[in-house]
Protein backbone atom coordinates (compact mmCIF):
# COMPACT_ATOMS: atom_id res chain seq x y z
CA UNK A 1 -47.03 -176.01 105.34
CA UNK A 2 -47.83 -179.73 105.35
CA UNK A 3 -50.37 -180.91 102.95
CA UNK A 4 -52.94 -182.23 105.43
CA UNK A 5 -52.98 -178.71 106.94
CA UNK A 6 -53.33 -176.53 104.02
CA UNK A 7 -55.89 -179.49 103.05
CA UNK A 8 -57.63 -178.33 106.47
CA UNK A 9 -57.58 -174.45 105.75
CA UNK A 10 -59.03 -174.80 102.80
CA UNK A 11 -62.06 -177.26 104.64
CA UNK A 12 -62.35 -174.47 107.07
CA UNK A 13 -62.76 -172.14 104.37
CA UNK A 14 -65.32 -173.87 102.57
CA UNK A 15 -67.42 -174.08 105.74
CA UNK A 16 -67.23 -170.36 106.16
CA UNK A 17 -68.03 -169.88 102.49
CA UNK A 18 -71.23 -172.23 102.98
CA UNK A 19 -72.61 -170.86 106.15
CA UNK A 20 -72.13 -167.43 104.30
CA UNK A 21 -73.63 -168.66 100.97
CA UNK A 22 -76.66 -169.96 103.05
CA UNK A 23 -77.22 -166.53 105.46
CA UNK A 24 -75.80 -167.70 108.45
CA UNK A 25 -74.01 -165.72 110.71
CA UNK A 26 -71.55 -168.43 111.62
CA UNK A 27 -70.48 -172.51 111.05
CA UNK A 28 -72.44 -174.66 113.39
CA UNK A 29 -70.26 -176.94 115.29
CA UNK A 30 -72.31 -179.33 114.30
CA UNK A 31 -70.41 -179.52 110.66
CA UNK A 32 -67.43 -181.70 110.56
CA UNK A 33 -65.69 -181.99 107.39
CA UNK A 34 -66.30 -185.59 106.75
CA UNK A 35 -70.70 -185.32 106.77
CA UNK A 36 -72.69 -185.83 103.87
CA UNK A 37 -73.61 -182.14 102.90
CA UNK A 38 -76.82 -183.29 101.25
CA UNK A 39 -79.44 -184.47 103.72
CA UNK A 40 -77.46 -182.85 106.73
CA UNK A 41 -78.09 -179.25 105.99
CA UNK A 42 -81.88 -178.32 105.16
CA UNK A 43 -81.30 -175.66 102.85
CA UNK A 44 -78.76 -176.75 100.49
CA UNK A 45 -80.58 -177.31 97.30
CA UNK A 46 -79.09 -176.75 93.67
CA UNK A 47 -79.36 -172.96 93.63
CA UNK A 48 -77.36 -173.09 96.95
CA UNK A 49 -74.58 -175.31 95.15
CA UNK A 50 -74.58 -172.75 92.45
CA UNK A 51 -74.32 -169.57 94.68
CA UNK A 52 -71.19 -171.61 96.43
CA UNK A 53 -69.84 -172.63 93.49
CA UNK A 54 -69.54 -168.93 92.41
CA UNK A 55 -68.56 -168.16 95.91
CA UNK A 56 -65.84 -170.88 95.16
CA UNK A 57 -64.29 -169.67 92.90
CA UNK A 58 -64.16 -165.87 93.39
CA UNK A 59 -62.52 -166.28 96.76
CA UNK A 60 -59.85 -169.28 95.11
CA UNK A 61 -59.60 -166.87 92.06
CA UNK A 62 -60.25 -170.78 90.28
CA UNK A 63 -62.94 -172.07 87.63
CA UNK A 64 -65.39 -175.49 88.11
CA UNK A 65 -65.83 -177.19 85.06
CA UNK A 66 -69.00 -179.10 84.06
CA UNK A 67 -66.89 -182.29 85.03
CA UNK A 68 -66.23 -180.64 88.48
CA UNK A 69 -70.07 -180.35 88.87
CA UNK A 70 -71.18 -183.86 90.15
CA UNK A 71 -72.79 -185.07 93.31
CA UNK A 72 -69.11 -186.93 94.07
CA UNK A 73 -67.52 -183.50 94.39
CA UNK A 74 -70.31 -182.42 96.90
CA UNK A 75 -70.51 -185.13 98.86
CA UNK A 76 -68.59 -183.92 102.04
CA UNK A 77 -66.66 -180.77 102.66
CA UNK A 78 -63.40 -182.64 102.44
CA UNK A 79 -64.27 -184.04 98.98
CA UNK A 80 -65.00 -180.44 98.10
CA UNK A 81 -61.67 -179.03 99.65
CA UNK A 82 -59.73 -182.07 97.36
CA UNK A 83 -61.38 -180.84 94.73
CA UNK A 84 -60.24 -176.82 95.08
CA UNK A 85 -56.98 -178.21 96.26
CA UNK A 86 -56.38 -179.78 92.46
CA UNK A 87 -57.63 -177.04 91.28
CA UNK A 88 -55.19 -175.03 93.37
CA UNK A 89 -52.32 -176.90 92.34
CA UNK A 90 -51.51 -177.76 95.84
């Protein structure tokens, strides 16, 4: 598995995990993995980064740290899949 596509599962993943977190049913097309999350999606809010957070890291079976927590880590989903990636060891 190449880099860029496990890179791309784990985008994909994150989108499910966020439409989930946030009570939809499904990902709107309308999310690509390169948009700002904050001002793009109403309802994200800090609570919501907190419920995906622990969402995060009970499906990657990994652990944020309060350096992991900054707006540069949740500033698109493909910053946030880098991140888990790291974290990954991938």
């Amino acid at each position: 598995m190449t880099a860029s596509f496990a890179l791309s599962n784990t985008t994909n993943e994150l989108k499910s995990l966020l439409a989930h977190t946030l009570g939809m049913p499904q990902v709107p097309p309308s999310w690509t993995d390169d948009m700002p999350l904050f001002g793009n999606i109403p309802d994200l809010d800090s609570m919501t980064i907190v419920a995906l957070v622990t969402a995060i890291e009970e499906h990657f079976a990994i652990e944020f740290i309060d350096e992991d927590m900054t707006m540069d880590t949740f500033v698109s989903l493909t910053k946030l899949a880098m991140v888990v990636h790291g974290k990954l060891g991938s």
